[in-house]
PDB file of N, CA and C in Angstrom:
ATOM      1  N   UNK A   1       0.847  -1.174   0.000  1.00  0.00           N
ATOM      2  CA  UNK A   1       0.000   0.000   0.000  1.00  0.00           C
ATOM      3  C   UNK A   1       0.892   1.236   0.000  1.00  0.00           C
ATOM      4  N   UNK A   2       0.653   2.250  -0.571  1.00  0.00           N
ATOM      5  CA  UNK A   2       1.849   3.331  -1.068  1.00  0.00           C
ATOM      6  C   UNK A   2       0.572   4.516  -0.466  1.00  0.00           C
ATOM      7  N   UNK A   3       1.282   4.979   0.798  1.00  0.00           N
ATOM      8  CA  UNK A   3       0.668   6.050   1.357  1.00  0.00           C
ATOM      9  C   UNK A   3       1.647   7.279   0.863  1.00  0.00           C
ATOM     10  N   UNK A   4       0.417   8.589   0.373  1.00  0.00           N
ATOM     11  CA  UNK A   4       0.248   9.797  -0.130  1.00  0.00           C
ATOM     12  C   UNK A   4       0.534  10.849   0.803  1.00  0.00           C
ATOM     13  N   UNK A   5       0.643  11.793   0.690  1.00  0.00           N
ATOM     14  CA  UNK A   5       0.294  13.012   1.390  1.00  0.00           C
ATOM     15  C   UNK A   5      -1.046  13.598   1.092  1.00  0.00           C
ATOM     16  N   UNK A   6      -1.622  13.539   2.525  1.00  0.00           N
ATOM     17  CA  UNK A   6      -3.312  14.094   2.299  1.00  0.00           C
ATOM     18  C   UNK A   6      -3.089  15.848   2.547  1.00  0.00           C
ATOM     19  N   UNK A   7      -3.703  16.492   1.418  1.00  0.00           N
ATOM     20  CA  UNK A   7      -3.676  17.549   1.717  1.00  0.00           C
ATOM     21  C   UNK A   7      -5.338  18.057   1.669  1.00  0.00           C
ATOM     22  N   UNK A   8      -5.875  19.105   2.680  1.00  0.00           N
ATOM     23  CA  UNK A   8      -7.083  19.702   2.419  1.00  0.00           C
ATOM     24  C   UNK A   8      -7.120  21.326   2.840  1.00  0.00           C
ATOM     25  N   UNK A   9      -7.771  22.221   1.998  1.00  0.00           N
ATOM     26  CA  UNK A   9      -7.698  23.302   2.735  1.00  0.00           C
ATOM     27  C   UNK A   9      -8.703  23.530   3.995  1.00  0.00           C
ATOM     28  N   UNK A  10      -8.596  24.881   4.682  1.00  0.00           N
ATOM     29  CA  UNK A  10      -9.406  24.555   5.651  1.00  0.00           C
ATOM     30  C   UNK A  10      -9.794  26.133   5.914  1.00  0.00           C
ATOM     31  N   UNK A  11     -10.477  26.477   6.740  1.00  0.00           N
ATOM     32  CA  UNK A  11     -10.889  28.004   6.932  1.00  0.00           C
ATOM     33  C   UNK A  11     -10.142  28.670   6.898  1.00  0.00           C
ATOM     34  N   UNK A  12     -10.285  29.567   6.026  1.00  0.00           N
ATOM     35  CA  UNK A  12      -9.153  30.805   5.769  1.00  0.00           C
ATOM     36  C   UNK A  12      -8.038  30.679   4.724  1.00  0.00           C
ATOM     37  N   UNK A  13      -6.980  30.703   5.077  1.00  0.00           N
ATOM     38  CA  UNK A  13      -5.706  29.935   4.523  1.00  0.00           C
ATOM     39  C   UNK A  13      -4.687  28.724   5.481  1.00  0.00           C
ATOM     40  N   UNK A  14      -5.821  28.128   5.832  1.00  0.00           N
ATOM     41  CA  UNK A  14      -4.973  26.538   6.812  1.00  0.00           C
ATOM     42  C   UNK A  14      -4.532  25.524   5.632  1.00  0.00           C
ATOM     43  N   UNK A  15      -3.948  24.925   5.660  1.00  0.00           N
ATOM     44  CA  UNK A  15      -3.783  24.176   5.248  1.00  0.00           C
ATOM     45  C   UNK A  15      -2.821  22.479   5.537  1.00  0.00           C
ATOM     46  N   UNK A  16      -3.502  21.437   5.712  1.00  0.00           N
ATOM     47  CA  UNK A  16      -3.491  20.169   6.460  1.00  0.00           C
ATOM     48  C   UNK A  16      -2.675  19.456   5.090  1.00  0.00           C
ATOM     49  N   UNK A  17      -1.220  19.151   6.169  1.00  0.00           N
ATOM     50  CA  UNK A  17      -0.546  17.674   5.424  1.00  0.00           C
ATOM     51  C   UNK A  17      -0.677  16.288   6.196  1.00  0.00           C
ATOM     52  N   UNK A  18      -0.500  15.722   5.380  1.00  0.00           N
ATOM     53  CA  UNK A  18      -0.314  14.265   6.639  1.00  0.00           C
ATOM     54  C   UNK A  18       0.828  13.340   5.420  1.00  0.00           C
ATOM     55  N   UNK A  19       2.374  13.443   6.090  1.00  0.00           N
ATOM     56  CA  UNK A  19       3.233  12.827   5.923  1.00  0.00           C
ATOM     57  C   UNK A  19       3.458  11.615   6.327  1.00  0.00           C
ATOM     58  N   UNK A  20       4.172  10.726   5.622  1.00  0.00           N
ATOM     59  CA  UNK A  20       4.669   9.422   5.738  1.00  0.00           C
ATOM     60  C   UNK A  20       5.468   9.211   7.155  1.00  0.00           C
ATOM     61  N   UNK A  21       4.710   9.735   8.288  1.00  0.00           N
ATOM     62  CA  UNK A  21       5.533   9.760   9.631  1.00  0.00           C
ATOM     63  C   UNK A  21       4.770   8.997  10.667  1.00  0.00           C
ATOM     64  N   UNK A  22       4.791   8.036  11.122  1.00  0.00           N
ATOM     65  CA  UNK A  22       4.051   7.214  12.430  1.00  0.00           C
ATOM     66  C   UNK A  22       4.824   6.336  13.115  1.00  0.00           C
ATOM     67  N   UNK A  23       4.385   6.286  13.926  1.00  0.00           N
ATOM     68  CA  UNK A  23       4.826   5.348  15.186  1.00  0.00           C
ATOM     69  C   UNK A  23       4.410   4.684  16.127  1.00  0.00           C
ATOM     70  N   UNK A  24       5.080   3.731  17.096  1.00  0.00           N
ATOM     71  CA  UNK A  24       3.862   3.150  17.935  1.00  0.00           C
ATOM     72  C   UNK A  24       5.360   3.462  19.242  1.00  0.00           C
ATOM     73  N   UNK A  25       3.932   3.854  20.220  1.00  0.00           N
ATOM     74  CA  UNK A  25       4.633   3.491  21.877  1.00  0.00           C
ATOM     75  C   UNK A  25       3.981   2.736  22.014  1.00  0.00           C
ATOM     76  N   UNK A  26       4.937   1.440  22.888  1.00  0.00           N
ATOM     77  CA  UNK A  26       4.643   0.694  23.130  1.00  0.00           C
ATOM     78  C   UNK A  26       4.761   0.979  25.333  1.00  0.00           C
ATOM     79  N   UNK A  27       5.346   1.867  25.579  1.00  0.00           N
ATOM     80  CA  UNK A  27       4.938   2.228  27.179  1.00  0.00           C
ATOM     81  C   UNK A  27       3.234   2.831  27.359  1.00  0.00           C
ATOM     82  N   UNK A  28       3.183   3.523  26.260  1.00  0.00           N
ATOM     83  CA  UNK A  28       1.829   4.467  26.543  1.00  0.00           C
ATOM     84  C   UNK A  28       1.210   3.646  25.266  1.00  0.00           C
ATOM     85  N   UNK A  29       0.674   2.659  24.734  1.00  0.00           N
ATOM     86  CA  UNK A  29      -0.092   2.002  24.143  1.00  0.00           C
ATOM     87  C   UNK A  29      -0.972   2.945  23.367  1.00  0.00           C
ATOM     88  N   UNK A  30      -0.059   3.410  22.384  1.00  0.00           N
ATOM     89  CA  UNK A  30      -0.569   4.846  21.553  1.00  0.00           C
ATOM     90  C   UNK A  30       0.506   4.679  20.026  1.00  0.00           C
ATOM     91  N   UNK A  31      -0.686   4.987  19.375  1.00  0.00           N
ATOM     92  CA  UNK A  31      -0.098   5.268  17.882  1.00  0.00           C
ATOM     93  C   UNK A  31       0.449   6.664  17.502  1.00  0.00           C
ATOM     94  N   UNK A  32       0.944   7.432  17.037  1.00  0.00           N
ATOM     95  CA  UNK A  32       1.037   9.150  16.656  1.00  0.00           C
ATOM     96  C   UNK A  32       1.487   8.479  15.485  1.00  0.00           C
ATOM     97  N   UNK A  33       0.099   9.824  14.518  1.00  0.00           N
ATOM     98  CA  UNK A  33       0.828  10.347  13.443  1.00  0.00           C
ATOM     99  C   UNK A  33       1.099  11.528  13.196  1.00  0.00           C
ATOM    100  N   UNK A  34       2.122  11.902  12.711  1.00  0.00           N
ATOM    101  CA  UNK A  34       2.199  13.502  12.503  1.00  0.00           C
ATOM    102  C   UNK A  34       1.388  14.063  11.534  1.00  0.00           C
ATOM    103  N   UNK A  35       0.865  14.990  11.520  1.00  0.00           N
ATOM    104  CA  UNK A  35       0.198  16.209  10.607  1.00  0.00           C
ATOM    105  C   UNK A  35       1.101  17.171  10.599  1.00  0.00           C
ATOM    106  N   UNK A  36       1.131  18.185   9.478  1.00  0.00           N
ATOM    107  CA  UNK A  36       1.439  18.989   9.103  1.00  0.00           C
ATOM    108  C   UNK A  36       0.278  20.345   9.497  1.00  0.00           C
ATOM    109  N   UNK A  37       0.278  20.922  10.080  1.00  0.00           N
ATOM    110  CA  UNK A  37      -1.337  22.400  10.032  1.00  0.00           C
ATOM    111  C   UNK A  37      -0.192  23.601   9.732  1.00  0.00           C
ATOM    112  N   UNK A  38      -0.035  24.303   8.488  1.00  0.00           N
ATOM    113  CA  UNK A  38       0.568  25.762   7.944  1.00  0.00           C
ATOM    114  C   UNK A  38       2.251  25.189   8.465  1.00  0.00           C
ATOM    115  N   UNK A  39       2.379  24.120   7.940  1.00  0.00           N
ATOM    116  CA  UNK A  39       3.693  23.967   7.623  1.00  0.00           C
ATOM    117  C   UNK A  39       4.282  23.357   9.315  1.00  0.00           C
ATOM    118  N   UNK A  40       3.274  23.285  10.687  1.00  0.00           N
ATOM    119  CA  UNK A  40       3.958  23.262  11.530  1.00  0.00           C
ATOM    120  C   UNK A  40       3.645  22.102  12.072  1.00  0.00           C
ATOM    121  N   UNK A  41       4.281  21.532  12.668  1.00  0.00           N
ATOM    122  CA  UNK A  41       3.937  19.877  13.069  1.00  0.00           C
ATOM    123  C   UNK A  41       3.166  19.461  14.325  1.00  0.00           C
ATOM    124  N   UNK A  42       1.722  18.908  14.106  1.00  0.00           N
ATOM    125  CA  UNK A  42       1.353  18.504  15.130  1.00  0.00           C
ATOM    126  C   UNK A  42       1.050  16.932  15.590  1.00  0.00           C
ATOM    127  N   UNK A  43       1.052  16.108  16.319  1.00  0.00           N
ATOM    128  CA  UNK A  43       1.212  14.280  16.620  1.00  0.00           C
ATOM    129  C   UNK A  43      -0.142  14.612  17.217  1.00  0.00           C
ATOM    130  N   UNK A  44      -0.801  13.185  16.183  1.00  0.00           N
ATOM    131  CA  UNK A  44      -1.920  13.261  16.239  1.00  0.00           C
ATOM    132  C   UNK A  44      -2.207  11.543  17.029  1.00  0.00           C
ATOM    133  N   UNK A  45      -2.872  11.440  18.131  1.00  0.00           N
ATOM    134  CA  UNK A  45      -2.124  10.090  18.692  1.00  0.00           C
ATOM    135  C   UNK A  45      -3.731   9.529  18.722  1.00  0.00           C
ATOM    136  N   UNK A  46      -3.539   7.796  19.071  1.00  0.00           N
ATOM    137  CA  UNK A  46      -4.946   7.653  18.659  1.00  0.00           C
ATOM    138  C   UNK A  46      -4.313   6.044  20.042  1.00  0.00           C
ATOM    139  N   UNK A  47      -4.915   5.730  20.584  1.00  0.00           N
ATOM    140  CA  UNK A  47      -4.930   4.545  21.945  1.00  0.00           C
ATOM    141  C   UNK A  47      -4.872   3.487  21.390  1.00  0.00           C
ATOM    142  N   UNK A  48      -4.154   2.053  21.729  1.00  0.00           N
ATOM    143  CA  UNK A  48      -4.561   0.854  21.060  1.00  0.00           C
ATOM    144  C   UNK A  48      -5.748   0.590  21.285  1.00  0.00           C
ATOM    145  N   UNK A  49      -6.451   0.841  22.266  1.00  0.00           N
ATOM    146  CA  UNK A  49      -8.124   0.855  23.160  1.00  0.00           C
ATOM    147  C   UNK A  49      -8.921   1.319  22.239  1.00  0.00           C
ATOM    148  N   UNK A  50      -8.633   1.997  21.549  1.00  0.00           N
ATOM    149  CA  UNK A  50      -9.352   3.291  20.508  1.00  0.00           C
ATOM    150  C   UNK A  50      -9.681   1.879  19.111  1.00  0.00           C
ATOM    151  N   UNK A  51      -8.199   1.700  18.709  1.00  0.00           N
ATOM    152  CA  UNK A  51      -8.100   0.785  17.735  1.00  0.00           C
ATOM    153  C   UNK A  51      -8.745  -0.670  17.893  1.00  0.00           C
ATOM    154  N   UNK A  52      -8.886  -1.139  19.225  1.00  0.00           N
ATOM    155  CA  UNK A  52      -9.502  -1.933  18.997  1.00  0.00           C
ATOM    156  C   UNK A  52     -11.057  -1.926  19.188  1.00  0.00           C
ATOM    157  N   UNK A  53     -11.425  -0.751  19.938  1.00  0.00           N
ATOM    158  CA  UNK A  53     -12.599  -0.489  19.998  1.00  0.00           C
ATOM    159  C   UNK A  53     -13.139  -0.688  18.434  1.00  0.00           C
ATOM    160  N   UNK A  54     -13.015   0.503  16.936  1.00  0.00           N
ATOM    161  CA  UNK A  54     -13.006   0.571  15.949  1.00  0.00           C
ATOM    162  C   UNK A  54     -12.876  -0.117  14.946  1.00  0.00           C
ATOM    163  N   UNK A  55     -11.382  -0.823  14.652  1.00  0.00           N
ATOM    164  CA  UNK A  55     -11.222  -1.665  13.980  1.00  0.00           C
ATOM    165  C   UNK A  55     -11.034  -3.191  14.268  1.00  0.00           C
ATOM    166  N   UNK A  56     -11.158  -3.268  15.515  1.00  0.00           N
ATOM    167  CA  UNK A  56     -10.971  -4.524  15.769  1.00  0.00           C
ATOM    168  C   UNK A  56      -9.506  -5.181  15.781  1.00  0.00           C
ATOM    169  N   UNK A  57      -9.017  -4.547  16.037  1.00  0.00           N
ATOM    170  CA  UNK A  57      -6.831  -4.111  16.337  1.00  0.00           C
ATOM    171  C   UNK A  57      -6.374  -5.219  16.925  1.00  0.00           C
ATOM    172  N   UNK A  58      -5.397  -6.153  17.063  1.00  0.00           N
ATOM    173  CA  UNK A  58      -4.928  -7.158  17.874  1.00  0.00           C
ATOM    174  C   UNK A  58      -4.251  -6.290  18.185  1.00  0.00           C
ATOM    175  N   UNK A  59      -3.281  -6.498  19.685  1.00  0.00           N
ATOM    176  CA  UNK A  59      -2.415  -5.898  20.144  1.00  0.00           C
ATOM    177  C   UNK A  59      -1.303  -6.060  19.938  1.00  0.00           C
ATOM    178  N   UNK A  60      -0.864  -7.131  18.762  1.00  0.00           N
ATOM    179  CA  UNK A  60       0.407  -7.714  18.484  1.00  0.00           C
ATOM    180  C   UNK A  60       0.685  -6.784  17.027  1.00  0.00           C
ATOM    181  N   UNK A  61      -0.269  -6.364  16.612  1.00  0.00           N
ATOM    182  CA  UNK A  61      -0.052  -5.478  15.223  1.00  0.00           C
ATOM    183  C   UNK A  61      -0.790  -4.397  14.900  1.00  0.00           C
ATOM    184  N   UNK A  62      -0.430  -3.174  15.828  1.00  0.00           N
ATOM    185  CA  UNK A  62      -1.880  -2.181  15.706  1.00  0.00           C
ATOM    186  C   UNK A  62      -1.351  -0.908  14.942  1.00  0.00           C
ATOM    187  N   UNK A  63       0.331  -1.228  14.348  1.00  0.00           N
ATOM    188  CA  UNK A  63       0.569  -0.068  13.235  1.00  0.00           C
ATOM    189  C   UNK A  63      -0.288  -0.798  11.878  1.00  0.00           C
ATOM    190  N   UNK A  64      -0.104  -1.998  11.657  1.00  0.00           N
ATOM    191  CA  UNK A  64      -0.836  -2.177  10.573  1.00  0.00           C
ATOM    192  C   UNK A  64      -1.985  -1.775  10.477  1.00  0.00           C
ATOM    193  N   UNK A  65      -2.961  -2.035  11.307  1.00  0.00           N
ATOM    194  CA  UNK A  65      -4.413  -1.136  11.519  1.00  0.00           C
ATOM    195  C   UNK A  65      -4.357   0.467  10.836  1.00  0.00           C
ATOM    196  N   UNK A  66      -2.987   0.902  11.967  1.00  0.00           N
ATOM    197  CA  UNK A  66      -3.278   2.434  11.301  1.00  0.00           C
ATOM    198  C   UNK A  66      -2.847   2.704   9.986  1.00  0.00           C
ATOM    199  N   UNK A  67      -2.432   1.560   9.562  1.00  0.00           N
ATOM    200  CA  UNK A  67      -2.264   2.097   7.983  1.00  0.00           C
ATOM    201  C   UNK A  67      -3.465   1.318   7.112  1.00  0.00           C
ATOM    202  N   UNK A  68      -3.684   0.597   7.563  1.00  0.00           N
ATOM    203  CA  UNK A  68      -4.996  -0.457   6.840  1.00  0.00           C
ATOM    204  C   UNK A  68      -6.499   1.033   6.777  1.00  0.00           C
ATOM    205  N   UNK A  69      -5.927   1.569   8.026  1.00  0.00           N
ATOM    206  CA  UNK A  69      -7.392   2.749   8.337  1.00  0.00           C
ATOM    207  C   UNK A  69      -6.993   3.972   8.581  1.00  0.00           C
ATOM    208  N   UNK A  70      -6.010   4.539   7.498  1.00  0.00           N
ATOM    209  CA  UNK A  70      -4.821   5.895   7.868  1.00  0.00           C
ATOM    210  C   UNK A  70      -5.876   6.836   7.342  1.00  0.00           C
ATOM    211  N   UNK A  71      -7.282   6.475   6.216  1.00  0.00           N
ATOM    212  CA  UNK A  71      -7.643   7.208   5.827  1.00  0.00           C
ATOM    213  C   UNK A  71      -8.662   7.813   6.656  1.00  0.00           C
ATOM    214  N   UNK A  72      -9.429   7.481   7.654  1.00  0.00           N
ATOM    215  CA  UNK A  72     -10.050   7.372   8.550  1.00  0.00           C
ATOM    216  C   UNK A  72      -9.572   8.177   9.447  1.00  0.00           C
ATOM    217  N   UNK A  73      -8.455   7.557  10.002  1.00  0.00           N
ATOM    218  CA  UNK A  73      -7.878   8.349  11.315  1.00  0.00           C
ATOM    219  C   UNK A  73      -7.543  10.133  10.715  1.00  0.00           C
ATOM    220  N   UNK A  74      -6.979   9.972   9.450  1.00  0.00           N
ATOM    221  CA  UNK A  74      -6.747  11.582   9.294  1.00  0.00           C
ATOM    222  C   UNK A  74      -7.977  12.341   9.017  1.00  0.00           C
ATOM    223  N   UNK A  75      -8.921  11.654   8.793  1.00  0.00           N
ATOM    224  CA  UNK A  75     -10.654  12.195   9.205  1.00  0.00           C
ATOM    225  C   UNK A  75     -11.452  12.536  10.031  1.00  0.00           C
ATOM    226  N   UNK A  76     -10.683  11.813  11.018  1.00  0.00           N
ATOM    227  CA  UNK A  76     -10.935  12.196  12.359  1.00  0.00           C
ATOM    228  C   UNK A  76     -10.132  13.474  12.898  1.00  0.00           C
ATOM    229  N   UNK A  77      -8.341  13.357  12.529  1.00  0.00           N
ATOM    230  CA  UNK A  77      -7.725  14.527  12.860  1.00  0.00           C
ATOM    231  C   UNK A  77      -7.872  15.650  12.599  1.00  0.00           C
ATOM    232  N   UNK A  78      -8.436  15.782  10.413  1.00  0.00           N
ATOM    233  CA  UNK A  78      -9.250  17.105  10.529  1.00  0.00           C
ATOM    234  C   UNK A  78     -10.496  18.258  11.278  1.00  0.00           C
ATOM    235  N   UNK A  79     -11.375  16.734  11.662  1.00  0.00           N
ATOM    236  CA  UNK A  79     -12.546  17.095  12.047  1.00  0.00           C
ATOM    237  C   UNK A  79     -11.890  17.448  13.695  1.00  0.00           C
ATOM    238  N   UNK A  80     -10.891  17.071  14.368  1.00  0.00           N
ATOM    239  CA  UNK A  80     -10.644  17.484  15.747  1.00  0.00           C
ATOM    240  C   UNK A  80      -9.050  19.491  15.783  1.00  0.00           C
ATOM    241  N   UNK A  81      -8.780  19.112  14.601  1.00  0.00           N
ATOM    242  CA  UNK A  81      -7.871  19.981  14.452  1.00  0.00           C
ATOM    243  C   UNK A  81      -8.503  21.520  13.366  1.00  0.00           C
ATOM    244  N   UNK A  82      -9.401  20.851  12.627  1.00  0.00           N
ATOM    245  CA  UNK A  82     -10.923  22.248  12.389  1.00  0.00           C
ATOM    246  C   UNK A  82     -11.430  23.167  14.135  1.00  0.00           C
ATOM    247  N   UNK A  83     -11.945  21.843  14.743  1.00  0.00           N
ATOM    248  CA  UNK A  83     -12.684  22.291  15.943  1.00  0.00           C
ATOM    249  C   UNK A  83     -11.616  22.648  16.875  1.00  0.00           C
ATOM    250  N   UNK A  84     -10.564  23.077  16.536  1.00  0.00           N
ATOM    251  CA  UNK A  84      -9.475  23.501  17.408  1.00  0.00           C
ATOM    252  C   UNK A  84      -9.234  22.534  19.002  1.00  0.00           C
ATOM    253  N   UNK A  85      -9.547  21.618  18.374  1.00  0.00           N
ATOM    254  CA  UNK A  85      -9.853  20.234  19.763  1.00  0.00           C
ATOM    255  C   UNK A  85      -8.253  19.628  20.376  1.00  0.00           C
ATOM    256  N   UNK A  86      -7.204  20.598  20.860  1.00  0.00           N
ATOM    257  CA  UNK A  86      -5.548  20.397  21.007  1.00  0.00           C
ATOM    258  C   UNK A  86      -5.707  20.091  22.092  1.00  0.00           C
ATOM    259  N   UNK A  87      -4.602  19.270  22.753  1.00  0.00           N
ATOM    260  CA  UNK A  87      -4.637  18.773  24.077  1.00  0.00           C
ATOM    261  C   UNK A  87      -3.452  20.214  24.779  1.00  0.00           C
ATOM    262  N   UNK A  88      -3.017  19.940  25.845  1.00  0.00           N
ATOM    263  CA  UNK A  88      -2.515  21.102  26.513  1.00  0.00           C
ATOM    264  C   UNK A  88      -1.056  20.792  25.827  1.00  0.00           C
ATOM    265  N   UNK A  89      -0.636  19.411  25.352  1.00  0.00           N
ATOM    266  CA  UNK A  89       0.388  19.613  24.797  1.00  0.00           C
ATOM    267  C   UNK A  89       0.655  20.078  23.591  1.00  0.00           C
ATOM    268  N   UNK A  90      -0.134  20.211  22.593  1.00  0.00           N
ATOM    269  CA  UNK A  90      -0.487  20.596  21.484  1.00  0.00           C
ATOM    270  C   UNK A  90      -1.231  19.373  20.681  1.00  0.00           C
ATOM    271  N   UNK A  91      -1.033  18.562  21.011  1.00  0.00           N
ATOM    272  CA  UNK A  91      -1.547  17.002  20.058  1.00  0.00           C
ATOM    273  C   UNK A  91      -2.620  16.830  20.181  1.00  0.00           C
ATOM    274  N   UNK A  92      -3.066  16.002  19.067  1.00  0.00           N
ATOM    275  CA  UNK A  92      -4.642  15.993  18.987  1.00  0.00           C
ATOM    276  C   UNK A  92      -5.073  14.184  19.094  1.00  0.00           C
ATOM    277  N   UNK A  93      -5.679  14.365  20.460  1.00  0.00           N
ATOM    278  CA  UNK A  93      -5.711  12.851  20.303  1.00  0.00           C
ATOM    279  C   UNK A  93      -7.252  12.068  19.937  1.00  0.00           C
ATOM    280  N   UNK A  94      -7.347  11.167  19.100  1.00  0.00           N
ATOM    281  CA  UNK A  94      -8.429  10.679  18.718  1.00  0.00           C
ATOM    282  C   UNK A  94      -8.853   9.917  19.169  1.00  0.00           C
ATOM    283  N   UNK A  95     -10.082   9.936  19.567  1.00  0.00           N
ATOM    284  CA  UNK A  95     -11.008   8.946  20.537  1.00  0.00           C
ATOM    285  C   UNK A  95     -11.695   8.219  19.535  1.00  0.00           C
ATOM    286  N   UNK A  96     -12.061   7.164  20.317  1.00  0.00           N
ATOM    287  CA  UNK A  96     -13.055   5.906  19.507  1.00  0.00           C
ATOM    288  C   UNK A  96     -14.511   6.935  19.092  1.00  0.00           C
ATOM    289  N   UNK A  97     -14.984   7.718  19.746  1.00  0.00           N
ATOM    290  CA  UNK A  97     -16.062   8.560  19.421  1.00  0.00           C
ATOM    291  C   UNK A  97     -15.783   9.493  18.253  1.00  0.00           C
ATOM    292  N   UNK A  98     -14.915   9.494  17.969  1.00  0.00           N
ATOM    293  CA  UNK A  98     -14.133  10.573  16.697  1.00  0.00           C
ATOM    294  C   UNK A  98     -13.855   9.918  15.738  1.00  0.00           C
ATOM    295  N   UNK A  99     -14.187   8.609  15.565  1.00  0.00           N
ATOM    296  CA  UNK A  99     -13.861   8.142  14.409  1.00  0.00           C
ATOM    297  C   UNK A  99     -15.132   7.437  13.678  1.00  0.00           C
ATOM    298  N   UNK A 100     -15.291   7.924  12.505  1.00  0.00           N
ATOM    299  CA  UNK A 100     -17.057   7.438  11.817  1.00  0.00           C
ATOM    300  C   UNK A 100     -16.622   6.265  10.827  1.00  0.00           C
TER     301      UNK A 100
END
């Protein structure tokens, strides 16, 4: 599977990348992917709890998930990074309720 850069504009002059950048912690049982918002980088993190809630995630392989469902999750990140929805660290983390 040959992942793209998603680009969309957004109110005003925003404008959303999502680069070939992810990862898994495996202490904090969390995926991040990075976004791009006006060139500046924000980690957009999503729970293995989340993933398996959603996709039905084993815990032995839950980067594959996020790429099996990368299109999804950055659907969710727009719709939480539109609604200015940042955690205090700046990251936007996606809940099982945030993802359609």
């Amino acid at each position: 599977m040959e992942l793209t850069n998603y680009r969309t504009a957004l109110s005003g002059d925003k404008e959303i990348a999502f680069p070939k950048l992810e990862c898994w912690n495996n202490s904090s049982q969390m995926a991040t992917v990075a976004v791009n918002v006006n060139k500046k980088r924000v980690l957009c993190r999503i729970s293995l709890e989340s993933l398996i809630d959603k996709f039905g995630s084993s815990d032995e392989e839950p980067m594959r998930v996020v790429t099996r469902h990368r299109s999804a999750i950055q659907e969710a990140a727009i719709r939480l990074i539109e609604n200015k929805a940042y955690e205090k660290d700046g990251s936007v983390l996606i809940r099982t309720r945030d993802l359609l």
